[in-house]
PDB file of N, CA and C in Angstrom:
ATOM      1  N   UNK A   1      -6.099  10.055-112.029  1.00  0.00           N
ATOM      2  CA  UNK A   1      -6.433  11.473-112.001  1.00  0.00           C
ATOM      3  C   UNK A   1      -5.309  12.261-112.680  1.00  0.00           C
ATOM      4  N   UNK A   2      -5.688  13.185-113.796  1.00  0.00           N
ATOM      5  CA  UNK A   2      -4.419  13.930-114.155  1.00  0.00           C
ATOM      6  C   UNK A   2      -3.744  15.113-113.158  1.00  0.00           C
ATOM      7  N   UNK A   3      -2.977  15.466-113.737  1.00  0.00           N
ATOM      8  CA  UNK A   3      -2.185  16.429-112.985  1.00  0.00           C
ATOM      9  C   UNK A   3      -2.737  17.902-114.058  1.00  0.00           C
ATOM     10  N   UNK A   4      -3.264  18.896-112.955  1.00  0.00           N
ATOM     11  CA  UNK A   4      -3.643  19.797-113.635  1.00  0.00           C
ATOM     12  C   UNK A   4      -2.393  20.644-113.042  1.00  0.00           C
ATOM     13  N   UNK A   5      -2.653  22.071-114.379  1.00  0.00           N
ATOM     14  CA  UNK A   5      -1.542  22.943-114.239  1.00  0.00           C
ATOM     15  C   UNK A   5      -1.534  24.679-114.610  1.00  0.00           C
ATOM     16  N   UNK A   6      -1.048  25.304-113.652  1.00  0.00           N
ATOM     17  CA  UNK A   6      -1.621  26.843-114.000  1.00  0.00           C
ATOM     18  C   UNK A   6      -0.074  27.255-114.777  1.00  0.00           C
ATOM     19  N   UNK A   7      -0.577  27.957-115.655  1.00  0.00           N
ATOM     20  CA  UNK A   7       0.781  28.216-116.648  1.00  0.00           C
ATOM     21  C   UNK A   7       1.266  30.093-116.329  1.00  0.00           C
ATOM     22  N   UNK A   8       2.205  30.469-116.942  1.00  0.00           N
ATOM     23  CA  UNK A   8       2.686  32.472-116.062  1.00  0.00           C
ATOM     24  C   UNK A   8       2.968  32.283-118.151  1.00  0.00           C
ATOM     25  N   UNK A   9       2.579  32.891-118.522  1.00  0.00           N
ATOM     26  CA  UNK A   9       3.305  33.450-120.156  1.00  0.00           C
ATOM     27  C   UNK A   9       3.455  34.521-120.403  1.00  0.00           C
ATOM     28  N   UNK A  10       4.719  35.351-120.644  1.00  0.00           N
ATOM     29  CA  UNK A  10       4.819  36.664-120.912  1.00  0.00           C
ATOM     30  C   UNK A  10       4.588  37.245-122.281  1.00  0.00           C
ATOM     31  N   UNK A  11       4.467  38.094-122.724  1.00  0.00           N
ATOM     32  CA  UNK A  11       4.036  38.852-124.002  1.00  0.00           C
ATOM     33  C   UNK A  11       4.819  40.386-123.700  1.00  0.00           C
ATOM     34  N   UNK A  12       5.207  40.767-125.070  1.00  0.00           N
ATOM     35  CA  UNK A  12       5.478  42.230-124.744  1.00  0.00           C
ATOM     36  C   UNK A  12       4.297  43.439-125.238  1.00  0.00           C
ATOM     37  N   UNK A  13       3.710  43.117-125.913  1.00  0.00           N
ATOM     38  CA  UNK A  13       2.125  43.836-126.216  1.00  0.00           C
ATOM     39  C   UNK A  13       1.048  42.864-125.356  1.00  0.00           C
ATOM     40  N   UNK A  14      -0.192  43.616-125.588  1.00  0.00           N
ATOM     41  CA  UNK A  14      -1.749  43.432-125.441  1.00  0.00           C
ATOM     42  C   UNK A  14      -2.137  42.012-126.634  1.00  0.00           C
ATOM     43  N   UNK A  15      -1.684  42.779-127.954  1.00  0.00           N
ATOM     44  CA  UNK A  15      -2.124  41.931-129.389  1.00  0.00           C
ATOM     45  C   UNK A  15      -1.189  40.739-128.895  1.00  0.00           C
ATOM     46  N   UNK A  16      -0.089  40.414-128.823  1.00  0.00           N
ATOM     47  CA  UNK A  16       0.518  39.304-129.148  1.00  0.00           C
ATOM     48  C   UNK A  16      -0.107  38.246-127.556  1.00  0.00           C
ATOM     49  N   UNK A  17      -0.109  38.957-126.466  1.00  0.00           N
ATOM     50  CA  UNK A  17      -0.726  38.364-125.870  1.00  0.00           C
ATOM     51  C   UNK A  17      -2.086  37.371-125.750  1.00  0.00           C
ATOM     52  N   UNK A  18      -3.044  38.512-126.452  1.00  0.00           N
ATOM     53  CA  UNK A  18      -4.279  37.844-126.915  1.00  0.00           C
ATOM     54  C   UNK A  18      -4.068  36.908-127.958  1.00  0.00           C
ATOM     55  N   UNK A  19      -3.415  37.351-128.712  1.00  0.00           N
ATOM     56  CA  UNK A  19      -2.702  35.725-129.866  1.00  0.00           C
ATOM     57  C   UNK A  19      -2.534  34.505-129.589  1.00  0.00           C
ATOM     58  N   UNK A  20      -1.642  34.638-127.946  1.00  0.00           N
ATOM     59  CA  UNK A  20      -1.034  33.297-127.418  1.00  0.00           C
ATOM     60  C   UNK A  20      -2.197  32.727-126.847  1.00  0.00           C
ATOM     61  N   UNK A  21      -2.796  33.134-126.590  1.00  0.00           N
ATOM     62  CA  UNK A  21      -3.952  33.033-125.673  1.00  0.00           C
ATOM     63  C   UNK A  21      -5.212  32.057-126.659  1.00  0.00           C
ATOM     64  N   UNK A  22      -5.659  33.194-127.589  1.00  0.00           N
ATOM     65  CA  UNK A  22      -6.468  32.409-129.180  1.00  0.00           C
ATOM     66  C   UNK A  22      -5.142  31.065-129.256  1.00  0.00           C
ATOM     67  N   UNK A  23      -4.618  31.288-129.727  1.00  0.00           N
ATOM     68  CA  UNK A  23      -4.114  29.938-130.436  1.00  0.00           C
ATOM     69  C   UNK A  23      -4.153  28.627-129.304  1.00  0.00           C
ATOM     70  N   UNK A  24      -3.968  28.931-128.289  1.00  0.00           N
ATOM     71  CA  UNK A  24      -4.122  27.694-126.924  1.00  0.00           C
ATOM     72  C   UNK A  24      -5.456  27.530-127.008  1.00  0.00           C
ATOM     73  N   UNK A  25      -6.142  28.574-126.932  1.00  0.00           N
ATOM     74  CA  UNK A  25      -8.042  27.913-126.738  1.00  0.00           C
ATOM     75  C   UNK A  25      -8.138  27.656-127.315  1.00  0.00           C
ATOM     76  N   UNK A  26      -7.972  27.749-128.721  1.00  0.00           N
ATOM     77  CA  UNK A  26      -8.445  27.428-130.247  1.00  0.00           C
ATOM     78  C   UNK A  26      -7.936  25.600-130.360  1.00  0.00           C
ATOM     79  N   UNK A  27      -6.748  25.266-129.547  1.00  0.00           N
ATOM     80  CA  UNK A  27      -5.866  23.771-129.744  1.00  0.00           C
ATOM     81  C   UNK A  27      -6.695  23.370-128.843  1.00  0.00           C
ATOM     82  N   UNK A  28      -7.709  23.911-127.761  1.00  0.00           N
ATOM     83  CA  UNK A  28      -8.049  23.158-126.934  1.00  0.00           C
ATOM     84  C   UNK A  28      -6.880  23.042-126.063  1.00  0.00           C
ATOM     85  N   UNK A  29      -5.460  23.426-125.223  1.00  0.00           N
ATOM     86  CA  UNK A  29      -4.430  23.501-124.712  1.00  0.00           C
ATOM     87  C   UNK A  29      -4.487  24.028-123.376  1.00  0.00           C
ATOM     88  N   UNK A  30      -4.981  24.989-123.416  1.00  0.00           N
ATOM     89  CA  UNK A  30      -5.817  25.500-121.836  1.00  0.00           C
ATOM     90  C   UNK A  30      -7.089  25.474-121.946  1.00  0.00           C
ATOM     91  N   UNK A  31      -7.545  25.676-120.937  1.00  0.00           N
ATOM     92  CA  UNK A  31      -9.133  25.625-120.611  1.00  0.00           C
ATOM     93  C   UNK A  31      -9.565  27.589-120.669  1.00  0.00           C
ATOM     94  N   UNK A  32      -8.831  28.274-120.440  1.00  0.00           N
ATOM     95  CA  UNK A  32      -9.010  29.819-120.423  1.00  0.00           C
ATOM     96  C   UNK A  32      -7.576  30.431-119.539  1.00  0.00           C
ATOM     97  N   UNK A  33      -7.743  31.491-119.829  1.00  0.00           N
ATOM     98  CA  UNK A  33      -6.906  32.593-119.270  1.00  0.00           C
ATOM     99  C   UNK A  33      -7.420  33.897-118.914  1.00  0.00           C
ATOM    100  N   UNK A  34      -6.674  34.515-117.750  1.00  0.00           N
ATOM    101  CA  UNK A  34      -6.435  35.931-117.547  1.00  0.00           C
ATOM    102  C   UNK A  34      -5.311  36.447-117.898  1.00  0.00           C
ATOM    103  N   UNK A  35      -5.943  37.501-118.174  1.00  0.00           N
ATOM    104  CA  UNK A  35      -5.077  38.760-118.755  1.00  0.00           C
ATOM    105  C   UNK A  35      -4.592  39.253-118.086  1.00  0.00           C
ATOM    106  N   UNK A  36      -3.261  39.972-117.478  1.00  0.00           N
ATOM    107  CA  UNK A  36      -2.802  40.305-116.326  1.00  0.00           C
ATOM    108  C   UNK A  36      -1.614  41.328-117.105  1.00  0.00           C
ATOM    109  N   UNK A  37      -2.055  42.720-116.871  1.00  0.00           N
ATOM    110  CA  UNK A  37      -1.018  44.030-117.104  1.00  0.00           C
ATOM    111  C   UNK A  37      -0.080  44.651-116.172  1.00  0.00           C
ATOM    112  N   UNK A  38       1.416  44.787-116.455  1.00  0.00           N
ATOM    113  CA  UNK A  38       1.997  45.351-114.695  1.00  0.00           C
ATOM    114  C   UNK A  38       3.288  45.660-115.110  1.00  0.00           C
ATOM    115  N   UNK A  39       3.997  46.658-114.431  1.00  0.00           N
ATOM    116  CA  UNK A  39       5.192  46.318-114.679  1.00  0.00           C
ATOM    117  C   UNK A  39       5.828  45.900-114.176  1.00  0.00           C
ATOM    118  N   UNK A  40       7.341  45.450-114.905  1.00  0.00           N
ATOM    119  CA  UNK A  40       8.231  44.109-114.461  1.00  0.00           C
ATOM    120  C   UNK A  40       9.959  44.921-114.368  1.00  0.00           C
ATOM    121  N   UNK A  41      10.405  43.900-113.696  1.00  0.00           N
ATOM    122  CA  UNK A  41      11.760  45.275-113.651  1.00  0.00           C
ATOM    123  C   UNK A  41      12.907  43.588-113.522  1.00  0.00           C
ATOM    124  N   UNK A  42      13.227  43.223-114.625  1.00  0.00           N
ATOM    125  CA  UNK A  42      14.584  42.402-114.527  1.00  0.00           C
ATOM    126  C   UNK A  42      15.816  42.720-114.938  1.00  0.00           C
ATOM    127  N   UNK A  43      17.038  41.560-114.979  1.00  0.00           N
ATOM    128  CA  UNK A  43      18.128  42.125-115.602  1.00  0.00           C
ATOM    129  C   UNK A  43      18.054  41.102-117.015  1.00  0.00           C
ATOM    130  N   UNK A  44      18.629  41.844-117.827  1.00  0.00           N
ATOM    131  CA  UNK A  44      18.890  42.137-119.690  1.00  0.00           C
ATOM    132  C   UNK A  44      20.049  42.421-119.518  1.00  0.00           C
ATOM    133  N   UNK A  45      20.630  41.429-120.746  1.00  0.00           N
ATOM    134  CA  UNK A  45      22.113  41.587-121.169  1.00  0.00           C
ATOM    135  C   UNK A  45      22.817  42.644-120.244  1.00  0.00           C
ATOM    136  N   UNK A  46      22.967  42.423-118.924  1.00  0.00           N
ATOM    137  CA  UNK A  46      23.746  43.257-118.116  1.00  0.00           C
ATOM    138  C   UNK A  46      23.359  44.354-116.955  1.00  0.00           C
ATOM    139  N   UNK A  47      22.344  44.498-117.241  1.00  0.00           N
ATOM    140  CA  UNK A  47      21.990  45.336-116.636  1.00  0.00           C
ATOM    141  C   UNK A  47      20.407  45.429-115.934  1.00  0.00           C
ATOM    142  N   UNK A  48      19.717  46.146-115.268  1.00  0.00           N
ATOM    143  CA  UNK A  48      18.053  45.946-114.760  1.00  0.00           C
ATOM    144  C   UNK A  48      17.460  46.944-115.801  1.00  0.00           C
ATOM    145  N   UNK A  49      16.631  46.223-116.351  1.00  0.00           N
ATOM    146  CA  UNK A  49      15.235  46.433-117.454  1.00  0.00           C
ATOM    147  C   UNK A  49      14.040  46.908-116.709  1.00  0.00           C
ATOM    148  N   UNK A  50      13.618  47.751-116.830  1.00  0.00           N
ATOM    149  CA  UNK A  50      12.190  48.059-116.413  1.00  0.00           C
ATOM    150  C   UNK A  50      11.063  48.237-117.428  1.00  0.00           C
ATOM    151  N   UNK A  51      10.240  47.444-117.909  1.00  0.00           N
ATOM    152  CA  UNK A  51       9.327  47.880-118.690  1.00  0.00           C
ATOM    153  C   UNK A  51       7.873  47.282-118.652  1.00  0.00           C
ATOM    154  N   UNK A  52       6.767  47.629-119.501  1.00  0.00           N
ATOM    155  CA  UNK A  52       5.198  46.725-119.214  1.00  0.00           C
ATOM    156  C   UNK A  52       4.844  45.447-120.106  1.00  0.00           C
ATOM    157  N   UNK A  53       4.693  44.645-118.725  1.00  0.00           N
ATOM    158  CA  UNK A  53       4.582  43.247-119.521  1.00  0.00           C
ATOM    159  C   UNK A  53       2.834  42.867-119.277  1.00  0.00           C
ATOM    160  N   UNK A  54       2.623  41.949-120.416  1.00  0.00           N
ATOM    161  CA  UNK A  54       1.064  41.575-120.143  1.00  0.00           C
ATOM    162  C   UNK A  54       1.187  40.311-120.026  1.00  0.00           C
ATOM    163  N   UNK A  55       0.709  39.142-119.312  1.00  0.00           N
ATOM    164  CA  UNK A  55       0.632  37.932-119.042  1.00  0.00           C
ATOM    165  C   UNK A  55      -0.238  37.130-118.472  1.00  0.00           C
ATOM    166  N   UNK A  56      -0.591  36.284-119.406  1.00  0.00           N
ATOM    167  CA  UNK A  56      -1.255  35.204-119.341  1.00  0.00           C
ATOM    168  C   UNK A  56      -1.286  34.356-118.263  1.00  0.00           C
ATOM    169  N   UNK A  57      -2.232  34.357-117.337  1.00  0.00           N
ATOM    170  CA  UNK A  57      -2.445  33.032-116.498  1.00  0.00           C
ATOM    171  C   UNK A  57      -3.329  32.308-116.538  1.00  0.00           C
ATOM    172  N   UNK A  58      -2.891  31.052-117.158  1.00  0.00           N
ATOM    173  CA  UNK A  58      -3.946  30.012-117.982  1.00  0.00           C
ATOM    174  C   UNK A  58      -3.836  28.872-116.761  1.00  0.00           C
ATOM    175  N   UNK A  59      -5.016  27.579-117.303  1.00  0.00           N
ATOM    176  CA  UNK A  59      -5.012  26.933-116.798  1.00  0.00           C
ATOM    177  C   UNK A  59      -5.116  25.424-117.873  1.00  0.00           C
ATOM    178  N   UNK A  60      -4.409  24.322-117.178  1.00  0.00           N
ATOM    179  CA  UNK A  60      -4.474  23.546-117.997  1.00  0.00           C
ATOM    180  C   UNK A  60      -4.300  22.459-117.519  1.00  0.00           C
ATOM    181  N   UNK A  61      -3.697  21.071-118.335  1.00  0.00           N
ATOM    182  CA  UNK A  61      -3.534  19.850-117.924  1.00  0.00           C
ATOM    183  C   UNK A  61      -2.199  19.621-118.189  1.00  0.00           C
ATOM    184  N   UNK A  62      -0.989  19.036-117.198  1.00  0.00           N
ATOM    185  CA  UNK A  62       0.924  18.714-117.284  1.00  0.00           C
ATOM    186  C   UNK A  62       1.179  18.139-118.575  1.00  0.00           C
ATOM    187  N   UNK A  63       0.152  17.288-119.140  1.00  0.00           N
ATOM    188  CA  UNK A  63       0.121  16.524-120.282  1.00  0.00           C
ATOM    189  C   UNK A  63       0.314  17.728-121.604  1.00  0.00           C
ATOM    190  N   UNK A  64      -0.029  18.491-121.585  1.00  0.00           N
ATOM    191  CA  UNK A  64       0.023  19.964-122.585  1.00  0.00           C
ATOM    192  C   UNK A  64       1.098  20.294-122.866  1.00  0.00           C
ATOM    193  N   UNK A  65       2.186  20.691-121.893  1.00  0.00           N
ATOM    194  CA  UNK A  65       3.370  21.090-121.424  1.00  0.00           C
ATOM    195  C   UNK A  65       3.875  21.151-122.929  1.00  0.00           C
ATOM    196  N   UNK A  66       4.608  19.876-123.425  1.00  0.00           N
ATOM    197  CA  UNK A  66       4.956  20.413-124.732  1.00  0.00           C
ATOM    198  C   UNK A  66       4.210  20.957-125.945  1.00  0.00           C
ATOM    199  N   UNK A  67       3.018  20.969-126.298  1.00  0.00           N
ATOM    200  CA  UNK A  67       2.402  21.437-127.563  1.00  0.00           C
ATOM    201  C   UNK A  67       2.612  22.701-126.694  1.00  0.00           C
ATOM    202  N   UNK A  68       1.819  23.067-125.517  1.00  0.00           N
ATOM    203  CA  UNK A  68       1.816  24.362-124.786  1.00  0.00           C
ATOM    204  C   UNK A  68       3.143  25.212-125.336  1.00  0.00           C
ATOM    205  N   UNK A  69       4.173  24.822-124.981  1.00  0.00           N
ATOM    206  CA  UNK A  69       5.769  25.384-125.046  1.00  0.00           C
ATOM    207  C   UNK A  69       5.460  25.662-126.780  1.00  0.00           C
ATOM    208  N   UNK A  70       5.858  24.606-127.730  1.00  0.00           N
ATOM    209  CA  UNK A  70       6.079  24.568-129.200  1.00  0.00           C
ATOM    210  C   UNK A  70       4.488  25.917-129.660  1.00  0.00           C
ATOM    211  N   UNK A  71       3.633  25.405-129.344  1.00  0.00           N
ATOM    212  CA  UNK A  71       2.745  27.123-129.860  1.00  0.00           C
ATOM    213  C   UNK A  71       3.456  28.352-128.947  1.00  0.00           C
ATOM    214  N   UNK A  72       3.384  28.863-128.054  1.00  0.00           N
ATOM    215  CA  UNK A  72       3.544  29.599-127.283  1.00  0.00           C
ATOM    216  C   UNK A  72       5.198  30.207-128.286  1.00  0.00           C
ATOM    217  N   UNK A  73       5.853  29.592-128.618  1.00  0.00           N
ATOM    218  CA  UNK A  73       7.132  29.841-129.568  1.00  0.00           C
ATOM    219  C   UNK A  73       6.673  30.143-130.459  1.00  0.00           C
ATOM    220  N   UNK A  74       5.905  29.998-131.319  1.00  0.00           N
ATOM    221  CA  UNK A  74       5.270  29.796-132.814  1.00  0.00           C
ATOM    222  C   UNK A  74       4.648  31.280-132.683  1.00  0.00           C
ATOM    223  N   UNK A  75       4.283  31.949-131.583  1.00  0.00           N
ATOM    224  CA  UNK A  75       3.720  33.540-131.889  1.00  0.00           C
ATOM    225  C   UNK A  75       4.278  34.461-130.934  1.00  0.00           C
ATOM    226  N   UNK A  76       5.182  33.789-130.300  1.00  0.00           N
ATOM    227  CA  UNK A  76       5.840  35.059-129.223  1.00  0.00           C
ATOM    228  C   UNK A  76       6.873  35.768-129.911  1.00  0.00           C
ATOM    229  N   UNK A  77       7.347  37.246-129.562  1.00  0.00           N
ATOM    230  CA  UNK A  77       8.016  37.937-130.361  1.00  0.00           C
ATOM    231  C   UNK A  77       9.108  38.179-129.123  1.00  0.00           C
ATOM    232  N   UNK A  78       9.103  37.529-128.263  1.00  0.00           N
ATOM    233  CA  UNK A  78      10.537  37.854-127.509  1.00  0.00           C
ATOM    234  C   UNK A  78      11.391  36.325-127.437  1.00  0.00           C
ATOM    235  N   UNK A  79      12.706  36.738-127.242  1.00  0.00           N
ATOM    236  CA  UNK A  79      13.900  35.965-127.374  1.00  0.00           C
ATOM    237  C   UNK A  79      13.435  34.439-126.468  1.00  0.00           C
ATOM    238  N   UNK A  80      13.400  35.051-125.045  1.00  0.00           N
ATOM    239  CA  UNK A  80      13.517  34.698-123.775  1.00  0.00           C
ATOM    240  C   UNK A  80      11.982  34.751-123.419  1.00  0.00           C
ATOM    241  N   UNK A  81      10.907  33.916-123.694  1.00  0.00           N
ATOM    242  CA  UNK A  81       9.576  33.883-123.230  1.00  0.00           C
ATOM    243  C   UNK A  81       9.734  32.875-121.764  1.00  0.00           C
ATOM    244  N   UNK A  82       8.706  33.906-120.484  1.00  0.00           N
ATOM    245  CA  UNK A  82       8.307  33.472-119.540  1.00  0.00           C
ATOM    246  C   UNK A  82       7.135  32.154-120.028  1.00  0.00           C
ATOM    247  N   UNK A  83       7.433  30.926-119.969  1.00  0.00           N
ATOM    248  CA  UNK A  83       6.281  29.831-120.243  1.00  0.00           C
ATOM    249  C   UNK A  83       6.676  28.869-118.909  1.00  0.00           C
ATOM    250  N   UNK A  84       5.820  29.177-117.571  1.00  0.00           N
ATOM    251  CA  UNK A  84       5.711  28.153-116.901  1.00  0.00           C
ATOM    252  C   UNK A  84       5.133  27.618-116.193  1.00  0.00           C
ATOM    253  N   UNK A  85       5.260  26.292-115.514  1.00  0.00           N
ATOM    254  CA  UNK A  85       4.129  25.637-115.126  1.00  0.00           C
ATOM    255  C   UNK A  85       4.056  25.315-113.268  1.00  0.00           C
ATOM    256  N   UNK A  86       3.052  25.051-113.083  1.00  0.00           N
ATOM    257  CA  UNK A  86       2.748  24.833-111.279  1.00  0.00           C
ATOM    258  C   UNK A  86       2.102  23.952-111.201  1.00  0.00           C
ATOM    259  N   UNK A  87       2.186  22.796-110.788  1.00  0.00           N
ATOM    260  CA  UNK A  87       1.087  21.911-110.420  1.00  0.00           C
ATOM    261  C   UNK A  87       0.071  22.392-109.450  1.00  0.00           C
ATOM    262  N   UNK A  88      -1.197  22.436-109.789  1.00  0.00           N
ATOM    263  CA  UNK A  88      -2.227  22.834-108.915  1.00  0.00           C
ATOM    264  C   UNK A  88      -3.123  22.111-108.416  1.00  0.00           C
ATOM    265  N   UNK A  89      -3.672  22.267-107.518  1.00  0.00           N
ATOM    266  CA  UNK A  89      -5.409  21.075-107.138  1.00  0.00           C
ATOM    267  C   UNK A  89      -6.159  22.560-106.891  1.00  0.00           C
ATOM    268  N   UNK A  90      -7.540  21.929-106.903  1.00  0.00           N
ATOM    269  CA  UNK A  90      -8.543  22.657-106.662  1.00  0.00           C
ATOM    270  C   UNK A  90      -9.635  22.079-106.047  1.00  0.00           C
ATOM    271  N   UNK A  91     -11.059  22.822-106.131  1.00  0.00           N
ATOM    272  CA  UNK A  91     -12.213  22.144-106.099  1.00  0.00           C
ATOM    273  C   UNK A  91     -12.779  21.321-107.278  1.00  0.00           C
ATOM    274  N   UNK A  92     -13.603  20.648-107.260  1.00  0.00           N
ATOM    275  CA  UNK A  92     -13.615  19.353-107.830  1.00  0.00           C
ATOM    276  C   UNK A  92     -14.432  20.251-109.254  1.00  0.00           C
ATOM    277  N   UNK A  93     -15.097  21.232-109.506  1.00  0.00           N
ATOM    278  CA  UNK A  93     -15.871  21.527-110.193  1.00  0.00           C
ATOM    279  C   UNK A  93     -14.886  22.798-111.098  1.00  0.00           C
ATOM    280  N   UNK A  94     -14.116  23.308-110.279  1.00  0.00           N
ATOM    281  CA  UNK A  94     -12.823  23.812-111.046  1.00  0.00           C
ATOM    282  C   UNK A  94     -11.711  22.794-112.127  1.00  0.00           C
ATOM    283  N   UNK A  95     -11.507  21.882-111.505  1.00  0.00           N
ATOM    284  CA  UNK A  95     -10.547  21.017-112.137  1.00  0.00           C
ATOM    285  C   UNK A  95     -11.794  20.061-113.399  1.00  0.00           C
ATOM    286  N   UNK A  96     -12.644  19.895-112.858  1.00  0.00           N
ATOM    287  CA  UNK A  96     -13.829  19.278-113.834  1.00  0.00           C
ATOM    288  C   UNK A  96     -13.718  19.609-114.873  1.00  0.00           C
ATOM    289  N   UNK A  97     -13.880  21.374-114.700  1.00  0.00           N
ATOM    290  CA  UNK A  97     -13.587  22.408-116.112  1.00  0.00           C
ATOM    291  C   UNK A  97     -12.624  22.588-116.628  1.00  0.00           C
ATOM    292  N   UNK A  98     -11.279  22.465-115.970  1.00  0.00           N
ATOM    293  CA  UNK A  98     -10.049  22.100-116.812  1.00  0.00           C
ATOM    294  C   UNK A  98     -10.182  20.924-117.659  1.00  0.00           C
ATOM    295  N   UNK A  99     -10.346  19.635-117.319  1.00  0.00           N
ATOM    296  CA  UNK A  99     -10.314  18.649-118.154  1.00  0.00           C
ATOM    297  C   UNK A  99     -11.102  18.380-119.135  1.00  0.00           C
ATOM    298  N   UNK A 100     -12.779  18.781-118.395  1.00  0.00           N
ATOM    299  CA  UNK A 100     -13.362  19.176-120.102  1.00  0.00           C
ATOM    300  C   UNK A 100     -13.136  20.145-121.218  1.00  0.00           C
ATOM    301  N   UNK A 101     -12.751  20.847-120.651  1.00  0.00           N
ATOM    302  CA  UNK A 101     -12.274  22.133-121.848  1.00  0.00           C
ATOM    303  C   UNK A 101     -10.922  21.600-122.831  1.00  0.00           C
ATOM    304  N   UNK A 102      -9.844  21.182-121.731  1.00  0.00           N
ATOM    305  CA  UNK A 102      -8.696  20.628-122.594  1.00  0.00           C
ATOM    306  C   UNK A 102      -8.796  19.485-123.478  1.00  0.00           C
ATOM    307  N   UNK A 103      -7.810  19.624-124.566  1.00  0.00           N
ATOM    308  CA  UNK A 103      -8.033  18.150-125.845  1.00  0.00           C
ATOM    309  C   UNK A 103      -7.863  16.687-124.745  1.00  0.00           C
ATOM    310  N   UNK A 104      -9.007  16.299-124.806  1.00  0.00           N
ATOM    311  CA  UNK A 104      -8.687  14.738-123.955  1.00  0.00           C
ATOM    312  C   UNK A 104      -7.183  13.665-125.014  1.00  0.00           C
TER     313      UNK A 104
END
């Protein structure tokens, strides 16, 4: 049985978000995503940052992990991209749809 996996990816726009997003469905890399708008308040070179982040919560298979990472670089426009992973279980008809959707 594989190990399925819910991924957090940050974006600093809407567009580049939906980008990361196309280019994973398009590889077959996740099975889909939500779009998720909010703001975020960390610390930056020194100090606490407050600004609006949009992010991706995809779903996928552990096996992805690196093509996942190497695209997710290939169109993100920040330094320091949020790309990470959770091992998840589900119901059997949820995880079904992860593995058919992702590149076997």
């Amino acid at each position: 049985m594989p190990d399925y996996c819910q991924l957090f990816i940050s974006a600093t726009t809407k567009k580049e978000a939906e980008a990361i997003g196309r280019q994973l469905l398009k590889r077959k890399l996740i099975a889909g995503y939500l779009l998720l708008k909010g703001p975020s308040m960390f610390w930056w070179k020194g100090k606490i940052t407050r600004t609006i982040y949009y992010n991706l919560m995809a779903f996928s298979l552990m096996k992805n992990k690196p093509k996942i990472i190497s695209a997710v670089r290939k169109v993100t426009n920040e330094s320091v991209p949020i790309i990470s992973f959770s091992k998840i279980d589900g119901n059997k008809e949820f995880l079904s749809w992860i593995n058919n959707s992702c590149k076997a």
